[in-house]
PDB file of N, CA and C in Angstrom:
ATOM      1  N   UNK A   1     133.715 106.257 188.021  1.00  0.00           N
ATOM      2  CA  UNK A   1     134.861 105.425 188.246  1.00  0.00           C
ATOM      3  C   UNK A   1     134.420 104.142 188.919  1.00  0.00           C
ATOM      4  N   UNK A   2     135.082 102.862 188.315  1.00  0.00           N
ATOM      5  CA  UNK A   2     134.622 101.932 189.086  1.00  0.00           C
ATOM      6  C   UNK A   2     135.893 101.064 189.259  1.00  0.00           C
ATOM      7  N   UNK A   3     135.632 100.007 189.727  1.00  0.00           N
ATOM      8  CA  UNK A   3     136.824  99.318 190.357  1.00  0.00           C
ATOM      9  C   UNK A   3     136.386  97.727 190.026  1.00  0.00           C
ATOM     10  N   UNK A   4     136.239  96.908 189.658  1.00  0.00           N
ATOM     11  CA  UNK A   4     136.139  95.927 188.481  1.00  0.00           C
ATOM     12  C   UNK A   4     137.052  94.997 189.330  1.00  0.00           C
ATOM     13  N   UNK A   5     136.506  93.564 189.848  1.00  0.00           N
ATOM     14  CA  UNK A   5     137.341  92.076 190.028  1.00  0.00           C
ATOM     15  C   UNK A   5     137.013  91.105 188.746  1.00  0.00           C
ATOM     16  N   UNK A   6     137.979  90.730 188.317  1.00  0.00           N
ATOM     17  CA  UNK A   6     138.284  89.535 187.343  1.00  0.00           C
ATOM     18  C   UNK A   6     139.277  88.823 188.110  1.00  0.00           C
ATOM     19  N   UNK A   7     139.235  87.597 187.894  1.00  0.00           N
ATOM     20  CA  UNK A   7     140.249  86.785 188.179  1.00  0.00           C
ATOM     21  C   UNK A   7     140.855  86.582 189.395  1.00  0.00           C
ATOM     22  N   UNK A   8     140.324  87.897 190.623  1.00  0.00           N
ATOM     23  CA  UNK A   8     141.403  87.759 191.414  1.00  0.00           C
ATOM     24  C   UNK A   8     142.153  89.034 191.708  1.00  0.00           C
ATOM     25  N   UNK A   9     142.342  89.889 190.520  1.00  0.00           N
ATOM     26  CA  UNK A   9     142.934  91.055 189.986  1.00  0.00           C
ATOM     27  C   UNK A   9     141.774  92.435 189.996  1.00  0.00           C
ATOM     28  N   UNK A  10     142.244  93.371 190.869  1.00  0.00           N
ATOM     29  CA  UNK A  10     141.753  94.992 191.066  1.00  0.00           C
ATOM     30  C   UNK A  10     141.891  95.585 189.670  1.00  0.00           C
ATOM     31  N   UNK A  11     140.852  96.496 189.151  1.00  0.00           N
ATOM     32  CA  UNK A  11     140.929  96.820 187.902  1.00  0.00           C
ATOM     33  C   UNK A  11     140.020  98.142 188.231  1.00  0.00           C
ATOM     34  N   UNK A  12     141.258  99.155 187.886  1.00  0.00           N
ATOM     35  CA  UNK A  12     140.585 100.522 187.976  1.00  0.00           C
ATOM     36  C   UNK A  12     140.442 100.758 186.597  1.00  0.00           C
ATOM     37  N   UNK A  13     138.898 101.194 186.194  1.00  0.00           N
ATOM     38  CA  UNK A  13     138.577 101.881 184.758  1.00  0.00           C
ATOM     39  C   UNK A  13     138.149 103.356 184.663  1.00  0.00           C
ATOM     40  N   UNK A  14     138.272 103.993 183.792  1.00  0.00           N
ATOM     41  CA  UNK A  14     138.036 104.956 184.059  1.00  0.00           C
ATOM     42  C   UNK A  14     137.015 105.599 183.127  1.00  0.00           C
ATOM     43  N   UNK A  15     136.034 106.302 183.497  1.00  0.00           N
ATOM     44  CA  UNK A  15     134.902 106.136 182.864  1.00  0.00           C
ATOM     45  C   UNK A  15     133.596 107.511 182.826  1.00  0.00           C
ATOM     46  N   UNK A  16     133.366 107.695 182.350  1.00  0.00           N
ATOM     47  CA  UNK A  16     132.221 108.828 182.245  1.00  0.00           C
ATOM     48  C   UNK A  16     130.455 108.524 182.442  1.00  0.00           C
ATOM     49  N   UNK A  17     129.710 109.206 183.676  1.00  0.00           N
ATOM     50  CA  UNK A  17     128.523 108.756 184.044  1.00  0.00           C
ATOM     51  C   UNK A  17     127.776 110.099 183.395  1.00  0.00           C
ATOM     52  N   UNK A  18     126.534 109.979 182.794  1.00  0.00           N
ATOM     53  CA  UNK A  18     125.373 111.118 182.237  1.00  0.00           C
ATOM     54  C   UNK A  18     124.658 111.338 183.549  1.00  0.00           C
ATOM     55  N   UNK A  19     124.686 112.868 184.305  1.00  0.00           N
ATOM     56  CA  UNK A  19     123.892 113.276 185.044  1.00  0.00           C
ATOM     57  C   UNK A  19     122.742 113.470 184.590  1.00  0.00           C
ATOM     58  N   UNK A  20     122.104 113.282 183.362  1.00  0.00           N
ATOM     59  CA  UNK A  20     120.784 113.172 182.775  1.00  0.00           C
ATOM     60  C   UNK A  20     120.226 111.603 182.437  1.00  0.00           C
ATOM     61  N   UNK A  21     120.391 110.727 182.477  1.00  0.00           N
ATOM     62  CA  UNK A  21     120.042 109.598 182.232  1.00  0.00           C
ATOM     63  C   UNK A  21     120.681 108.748 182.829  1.00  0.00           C
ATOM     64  N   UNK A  22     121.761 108.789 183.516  1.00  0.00           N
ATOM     65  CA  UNK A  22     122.860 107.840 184.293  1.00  0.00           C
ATOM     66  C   UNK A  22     123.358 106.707 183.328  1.00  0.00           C
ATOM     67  N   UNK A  23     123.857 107.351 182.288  1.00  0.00           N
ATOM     68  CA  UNK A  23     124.471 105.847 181.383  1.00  0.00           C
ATOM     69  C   UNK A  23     125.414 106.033 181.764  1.00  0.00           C
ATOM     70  N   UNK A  24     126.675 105.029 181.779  1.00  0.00           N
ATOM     71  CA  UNK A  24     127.991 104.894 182.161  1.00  0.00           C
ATOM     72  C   UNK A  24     128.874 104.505 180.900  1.00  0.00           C
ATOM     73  N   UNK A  25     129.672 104.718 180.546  1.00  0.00           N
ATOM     74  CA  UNK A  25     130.527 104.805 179.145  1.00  0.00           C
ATOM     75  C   UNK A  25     131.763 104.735 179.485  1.00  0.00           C
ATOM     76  N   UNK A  26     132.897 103.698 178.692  1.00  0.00           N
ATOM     77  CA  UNK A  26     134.326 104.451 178.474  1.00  0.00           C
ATOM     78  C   UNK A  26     134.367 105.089 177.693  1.00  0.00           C
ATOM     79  N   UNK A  27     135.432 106.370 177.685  1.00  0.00           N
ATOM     80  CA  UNK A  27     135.974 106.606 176.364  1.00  0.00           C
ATOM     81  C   UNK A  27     136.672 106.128 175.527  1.00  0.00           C
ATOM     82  N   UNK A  28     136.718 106.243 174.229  1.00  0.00           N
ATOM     83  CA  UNK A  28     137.664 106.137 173.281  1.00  0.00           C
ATOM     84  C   UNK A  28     138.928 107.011 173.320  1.00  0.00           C
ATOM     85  N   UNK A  29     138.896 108.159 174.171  1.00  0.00           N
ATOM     86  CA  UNK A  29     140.355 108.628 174.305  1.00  0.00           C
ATOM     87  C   UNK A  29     140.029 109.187 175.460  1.00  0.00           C
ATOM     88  N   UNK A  30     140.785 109.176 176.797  1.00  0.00           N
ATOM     89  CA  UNK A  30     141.013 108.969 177.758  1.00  0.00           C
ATOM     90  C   UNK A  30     141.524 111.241 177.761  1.00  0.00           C
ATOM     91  N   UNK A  31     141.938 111.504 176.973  1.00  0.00           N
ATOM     92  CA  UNK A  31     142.591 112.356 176.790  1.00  0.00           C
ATOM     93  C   UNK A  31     141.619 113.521 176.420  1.00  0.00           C
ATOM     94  N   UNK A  32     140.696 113.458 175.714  1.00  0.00           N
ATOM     95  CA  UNK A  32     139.299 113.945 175.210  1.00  0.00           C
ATOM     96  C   UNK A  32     137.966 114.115 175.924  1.00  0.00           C
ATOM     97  N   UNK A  33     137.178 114.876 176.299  1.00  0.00           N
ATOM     98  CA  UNK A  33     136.071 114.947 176.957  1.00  0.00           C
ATOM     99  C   UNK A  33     135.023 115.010 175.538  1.00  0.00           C
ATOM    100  N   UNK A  34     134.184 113.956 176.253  1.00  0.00           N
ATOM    101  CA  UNK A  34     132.645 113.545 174.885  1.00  0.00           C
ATOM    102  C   UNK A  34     132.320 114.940 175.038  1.00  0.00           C
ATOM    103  N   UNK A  35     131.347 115.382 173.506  1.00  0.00           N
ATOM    104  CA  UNK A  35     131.041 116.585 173.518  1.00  0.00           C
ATOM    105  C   UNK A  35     129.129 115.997 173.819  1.00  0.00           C
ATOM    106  N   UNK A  36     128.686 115.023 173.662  1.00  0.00           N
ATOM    107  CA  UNK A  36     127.390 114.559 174.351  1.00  0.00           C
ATOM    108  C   UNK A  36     127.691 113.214 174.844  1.00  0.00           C
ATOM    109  N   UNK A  37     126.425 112.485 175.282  1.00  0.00           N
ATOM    110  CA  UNK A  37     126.088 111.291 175.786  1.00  0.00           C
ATOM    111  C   UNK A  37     126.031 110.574 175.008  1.00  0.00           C
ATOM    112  N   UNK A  38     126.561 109.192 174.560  1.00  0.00           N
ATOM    113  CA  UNK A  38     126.047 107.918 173.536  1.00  0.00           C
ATOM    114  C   UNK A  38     124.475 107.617 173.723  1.00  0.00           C
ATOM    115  N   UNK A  39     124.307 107.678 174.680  1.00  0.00           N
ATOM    116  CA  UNK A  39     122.614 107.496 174.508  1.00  0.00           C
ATOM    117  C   UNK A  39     121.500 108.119 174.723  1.00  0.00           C
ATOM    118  N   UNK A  40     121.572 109.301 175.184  1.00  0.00           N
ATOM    119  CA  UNK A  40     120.401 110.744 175.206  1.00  0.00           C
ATOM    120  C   UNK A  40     121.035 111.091 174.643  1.00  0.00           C
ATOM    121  N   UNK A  41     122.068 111.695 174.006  1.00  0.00           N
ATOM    122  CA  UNK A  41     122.600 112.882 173.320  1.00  0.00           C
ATOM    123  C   UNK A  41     122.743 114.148 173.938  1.00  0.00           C
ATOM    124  N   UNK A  42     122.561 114.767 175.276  1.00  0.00           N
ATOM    125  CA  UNK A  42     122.415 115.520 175.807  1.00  0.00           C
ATOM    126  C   UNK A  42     124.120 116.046 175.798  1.00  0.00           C
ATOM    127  N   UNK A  43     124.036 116.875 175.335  1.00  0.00           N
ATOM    128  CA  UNK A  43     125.109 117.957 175.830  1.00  0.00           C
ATOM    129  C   UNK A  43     125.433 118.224 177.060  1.00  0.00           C
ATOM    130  N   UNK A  44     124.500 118.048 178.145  1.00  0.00           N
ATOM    131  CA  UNK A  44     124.720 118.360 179.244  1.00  0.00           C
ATOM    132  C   UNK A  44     124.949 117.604 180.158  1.00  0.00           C
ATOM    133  N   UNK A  45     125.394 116.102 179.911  1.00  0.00           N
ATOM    134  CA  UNK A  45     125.849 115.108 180.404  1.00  0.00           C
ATOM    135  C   UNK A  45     126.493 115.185 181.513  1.00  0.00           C
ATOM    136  N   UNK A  46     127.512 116.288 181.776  1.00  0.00           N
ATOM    137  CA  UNK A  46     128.417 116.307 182.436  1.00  0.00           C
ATOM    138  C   UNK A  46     128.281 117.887 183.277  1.00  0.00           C
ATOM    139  N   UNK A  47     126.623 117.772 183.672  1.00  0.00           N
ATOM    140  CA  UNK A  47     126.421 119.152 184.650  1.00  0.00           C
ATOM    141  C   UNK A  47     125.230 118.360 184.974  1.00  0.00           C
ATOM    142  N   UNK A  48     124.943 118.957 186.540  1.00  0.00           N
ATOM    143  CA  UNK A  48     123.799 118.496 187.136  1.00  0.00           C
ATOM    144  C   UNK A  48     122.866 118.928 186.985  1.00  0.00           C
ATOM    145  N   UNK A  49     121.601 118.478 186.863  1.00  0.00           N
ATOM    146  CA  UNK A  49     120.058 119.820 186.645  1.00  0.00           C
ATOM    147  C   UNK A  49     120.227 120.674 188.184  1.00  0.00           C
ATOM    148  N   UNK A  50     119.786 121.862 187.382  1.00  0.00           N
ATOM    149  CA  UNK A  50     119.332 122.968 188.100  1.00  0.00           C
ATOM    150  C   UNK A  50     118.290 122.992 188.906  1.00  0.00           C
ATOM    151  N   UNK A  51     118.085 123.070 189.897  1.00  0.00           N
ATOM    152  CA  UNK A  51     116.817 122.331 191.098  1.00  0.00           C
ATOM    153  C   UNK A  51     115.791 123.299 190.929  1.00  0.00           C
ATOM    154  N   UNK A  52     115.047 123.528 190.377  1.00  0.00           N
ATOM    155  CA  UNK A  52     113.798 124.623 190.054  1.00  0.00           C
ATOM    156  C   UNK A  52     113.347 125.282 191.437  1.00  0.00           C
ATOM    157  N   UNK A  53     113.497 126.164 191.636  1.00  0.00           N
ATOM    158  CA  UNK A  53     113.235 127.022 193.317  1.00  0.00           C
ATOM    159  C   UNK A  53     111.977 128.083 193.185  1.00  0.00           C
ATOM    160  N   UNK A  54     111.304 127.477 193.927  1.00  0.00           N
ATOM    161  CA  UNK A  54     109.532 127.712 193.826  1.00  0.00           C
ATOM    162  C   UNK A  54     109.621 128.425 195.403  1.00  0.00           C
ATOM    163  N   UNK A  55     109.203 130.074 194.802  1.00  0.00           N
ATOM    164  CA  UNK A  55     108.706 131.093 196.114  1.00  0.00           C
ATOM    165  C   UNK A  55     107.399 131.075 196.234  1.00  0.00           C
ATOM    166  N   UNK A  56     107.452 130.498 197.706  1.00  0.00           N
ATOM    167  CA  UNK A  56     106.136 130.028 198.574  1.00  0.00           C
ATOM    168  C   UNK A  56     105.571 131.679 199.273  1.00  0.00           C
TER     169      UNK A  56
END
């Protein structure tokens, strides 16, 4: 989500970030969740990596 000045004028957009590559995107329907990323393609866009846990 970001918050955008033009003119003078507050502009809330609303918007989708890739937890795998950090691209930032609108949608085309506001109403719809992307089933990947426009630019990795990752399916998993919208989950964080799993932190790999190494027993010392």
């Amino acid at each position: 989500m970001k918050i955008e000045t033009k003119a003078g004028a507050k502009i809330f957009i609303i918007g989708h970030k890739c937890y795998r590559c950090s691209h930032e995107w609108r949608p085309y329907d506001i109403n719809e969740l992307p089933r990947v990323c426009p630019k990795c393609k990752s399916p998993y866009w919208d989950r964080p990596r799993k932190e790999s846990i190494k027993n010392v």
